[in-house]
C-alpha atoms as a PDB file:
ATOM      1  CA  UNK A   1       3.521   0.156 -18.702  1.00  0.00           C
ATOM      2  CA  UNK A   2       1.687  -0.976 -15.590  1.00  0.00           C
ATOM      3  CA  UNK A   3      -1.910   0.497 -14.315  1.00  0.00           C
ATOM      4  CA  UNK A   4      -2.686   0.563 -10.959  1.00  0.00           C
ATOM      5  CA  UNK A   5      -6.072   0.660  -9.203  1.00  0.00           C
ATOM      6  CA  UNK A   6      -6.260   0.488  -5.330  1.00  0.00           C
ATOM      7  CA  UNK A   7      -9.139   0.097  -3.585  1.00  0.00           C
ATOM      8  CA  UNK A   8     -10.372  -1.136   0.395  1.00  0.00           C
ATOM      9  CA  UNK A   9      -9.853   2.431   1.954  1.00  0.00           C
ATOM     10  CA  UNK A  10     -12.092   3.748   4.277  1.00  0.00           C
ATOM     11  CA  UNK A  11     -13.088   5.097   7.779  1.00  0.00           C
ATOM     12  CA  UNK A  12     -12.104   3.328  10.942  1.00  0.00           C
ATOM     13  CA  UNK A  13     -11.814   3.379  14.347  1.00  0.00           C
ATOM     14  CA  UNK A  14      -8.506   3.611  16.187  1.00  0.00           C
ATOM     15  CA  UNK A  15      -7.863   0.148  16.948  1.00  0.00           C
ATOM     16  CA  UNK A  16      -9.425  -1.410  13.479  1.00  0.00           C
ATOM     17  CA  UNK A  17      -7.997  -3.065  10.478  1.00  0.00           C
ATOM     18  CA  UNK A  18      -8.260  -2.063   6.635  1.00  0.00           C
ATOM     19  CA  UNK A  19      -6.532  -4.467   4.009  1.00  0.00           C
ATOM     20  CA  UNK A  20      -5.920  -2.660   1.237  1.00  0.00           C
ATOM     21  CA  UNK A  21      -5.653  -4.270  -2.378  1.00  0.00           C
ATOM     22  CA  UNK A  22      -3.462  -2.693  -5.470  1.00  0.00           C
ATOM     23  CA  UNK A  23      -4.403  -4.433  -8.927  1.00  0.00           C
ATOM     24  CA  UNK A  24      -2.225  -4.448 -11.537  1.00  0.00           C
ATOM     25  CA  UNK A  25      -2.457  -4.965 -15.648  1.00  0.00           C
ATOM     26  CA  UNK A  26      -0.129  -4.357 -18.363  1.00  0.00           C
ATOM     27  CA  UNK A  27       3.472  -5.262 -18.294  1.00  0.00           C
ATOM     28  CA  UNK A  28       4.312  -8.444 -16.334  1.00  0.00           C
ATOM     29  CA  UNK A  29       3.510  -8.259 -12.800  1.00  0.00           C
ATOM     30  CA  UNK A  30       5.569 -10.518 -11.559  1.00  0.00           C
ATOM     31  CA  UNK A  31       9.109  -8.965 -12.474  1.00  0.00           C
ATOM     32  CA  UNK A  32       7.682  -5.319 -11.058  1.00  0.00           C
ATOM     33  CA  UNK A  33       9.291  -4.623  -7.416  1.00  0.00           C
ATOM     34  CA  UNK A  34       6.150  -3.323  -5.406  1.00  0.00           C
ATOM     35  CA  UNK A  35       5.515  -0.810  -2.682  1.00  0.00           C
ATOM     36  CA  UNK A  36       2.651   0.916  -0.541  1.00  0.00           C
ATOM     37  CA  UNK A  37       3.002   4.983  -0.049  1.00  0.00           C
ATOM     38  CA  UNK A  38       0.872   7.342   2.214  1.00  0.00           C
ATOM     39  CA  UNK A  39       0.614  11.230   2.204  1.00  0.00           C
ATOM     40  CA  UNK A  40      -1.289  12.969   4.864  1.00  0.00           C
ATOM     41  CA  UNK A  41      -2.111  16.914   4.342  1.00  0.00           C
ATOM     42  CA  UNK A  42       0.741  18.924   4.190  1.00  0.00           C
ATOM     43  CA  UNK A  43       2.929  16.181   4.677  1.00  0.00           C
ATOM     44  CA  UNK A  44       4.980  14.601   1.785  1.00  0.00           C
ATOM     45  CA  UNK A  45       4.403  11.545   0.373  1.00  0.00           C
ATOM     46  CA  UNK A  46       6.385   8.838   2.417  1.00  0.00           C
ATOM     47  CA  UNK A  47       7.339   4.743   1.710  1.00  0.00           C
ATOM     48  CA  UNK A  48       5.235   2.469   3.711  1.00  0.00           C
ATOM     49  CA  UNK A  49       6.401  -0.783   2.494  1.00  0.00           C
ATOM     50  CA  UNK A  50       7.491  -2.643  -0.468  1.00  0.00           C
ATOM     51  CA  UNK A  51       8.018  -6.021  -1.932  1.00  0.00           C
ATOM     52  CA  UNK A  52      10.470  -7.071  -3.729  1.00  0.00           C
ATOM     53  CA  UNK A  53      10.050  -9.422  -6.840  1.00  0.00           C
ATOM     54  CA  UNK A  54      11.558 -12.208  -5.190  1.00  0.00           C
ATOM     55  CA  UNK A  55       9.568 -11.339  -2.013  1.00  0.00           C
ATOM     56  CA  UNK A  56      11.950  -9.707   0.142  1.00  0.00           C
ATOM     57  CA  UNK A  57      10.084  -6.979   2.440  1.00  0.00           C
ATOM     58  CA  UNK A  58      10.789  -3.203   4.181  1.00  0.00           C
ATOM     59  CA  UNK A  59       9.025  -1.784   6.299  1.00  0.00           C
ATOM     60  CA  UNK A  60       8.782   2.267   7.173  1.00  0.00           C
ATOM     61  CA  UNK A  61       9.482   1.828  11.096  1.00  0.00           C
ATOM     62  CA  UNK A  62       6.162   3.370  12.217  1.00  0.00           C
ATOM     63  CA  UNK A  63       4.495   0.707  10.677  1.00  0.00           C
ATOM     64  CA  UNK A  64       6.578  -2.353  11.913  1.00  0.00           C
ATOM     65  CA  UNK A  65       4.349  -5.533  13.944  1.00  0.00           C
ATOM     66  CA  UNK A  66       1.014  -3.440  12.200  1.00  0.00           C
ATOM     67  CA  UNK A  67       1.092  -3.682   8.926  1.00  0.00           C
ATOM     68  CA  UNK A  68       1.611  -6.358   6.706  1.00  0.00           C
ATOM     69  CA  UNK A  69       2.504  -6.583   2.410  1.00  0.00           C
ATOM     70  CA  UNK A  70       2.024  -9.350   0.777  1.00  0.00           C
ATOM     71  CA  UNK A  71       1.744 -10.122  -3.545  1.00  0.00           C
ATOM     72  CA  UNK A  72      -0.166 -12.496  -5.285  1.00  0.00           C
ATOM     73  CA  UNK A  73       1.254 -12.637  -8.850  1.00  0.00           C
ATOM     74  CA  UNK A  74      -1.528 -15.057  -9.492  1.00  0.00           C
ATOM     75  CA  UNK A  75      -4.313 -12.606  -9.264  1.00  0.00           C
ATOM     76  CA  UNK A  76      -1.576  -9.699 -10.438  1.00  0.00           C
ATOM     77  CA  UNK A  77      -2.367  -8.074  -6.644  1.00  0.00           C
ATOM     78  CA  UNK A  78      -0.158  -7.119  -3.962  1.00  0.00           C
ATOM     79  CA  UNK A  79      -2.028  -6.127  -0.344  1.00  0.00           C
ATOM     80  CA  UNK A  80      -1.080  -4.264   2.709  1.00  0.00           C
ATOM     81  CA  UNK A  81      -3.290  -5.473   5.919  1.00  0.00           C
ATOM     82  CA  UNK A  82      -3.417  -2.555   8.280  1.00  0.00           C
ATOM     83  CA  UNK A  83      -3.807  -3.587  11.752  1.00  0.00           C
ATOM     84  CA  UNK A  84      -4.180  -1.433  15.106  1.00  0.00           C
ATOM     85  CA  UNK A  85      -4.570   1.648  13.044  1.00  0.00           C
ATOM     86  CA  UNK A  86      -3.716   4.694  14.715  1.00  0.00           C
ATOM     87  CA  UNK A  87      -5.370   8.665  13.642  1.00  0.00           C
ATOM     88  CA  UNK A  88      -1.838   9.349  12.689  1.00  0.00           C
ATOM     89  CA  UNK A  89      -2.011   6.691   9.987  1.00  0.00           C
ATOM     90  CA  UNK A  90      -4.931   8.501   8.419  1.00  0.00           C
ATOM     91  CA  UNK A  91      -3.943   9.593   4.399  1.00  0.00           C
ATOM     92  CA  UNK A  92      -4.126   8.721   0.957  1.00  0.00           C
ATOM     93  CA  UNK A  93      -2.174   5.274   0.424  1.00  0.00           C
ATOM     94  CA  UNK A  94      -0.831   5.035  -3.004  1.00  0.00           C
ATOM     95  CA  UNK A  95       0.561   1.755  -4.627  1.00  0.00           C
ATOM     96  CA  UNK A  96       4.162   1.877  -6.848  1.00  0.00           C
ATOM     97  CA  UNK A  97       5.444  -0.178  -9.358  1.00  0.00           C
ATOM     98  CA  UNK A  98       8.860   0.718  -9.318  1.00  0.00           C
ATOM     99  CA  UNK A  99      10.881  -0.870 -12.224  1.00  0.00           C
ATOM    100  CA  UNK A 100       8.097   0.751 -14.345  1.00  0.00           C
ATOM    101  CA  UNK A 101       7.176   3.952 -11.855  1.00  0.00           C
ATOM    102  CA  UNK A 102       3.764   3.573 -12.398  1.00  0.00           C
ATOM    103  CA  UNK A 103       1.424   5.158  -9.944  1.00  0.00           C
ATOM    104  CA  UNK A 104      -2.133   4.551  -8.816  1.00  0.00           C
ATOM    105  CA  UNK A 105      -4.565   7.017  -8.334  1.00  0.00           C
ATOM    106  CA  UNK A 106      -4.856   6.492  -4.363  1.00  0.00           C
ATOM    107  CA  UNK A 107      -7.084   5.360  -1.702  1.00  0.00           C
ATOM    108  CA  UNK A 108      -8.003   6.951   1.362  1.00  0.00           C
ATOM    109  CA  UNK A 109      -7.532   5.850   4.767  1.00  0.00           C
ATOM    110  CA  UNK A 110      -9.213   7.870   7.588  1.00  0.00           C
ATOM    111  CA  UNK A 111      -8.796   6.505  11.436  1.00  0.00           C
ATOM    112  CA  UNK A 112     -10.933   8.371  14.143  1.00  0.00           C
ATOM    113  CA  UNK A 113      -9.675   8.272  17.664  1.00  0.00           C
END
């Protein structure tokens, strides 16, 4: 089993950046495939982007040239850098470990206009 704590949420202006960090302990780190996820109220929980073990990268297409994922099995971390945030981007971001579906507990992101 994998645990999962986020953190790096917060309030921003439209136009801002928020880098978001997911740490992981437990099972190996390193083999887990990775990904970012987002709900917004009454909206269901959608992929933002994930990570592969071997470092290949998605991207949801809303997100594409703004946000960036990245891992450092080092420090048993993987980010997402959130640039030119937009309101519509505002909701709790979750971080996935999927070969072990392991969930954090979620982080909010709230962009102004």
């Amino acid at each position: 089993q994998v645990q999962l704590v986020e953190s790096g949420g917060g309030l921003v202006q439209a136009g801002g950046s928020l880098r978001l960090s997911c740490a992981a302990s437990g099972s190996p780190f390193s083999t887990n495939d990775m990904g970012w996820y987002r709900q917004a109220p009454g909206k269901q929980r959608e992929l933002v982007a994930a990570i592969t073990a071997g470092g290949d990268i998605h991207y949801e297409d809303s997100v594409k040239g703004r946000f960036t994922i990245s891992r450092d099995n080092a420090k048993n971390t993987v980010y997402l850098q959130m640039n030119s945030l937009k309101p519509e981007d505002t909701a709790v971001y979750y971080c996935r470990a999927f070969n072990v579906n392991s969930w954090g507990q979620g982080t909010q992101v709230t962009v102004s206009s």
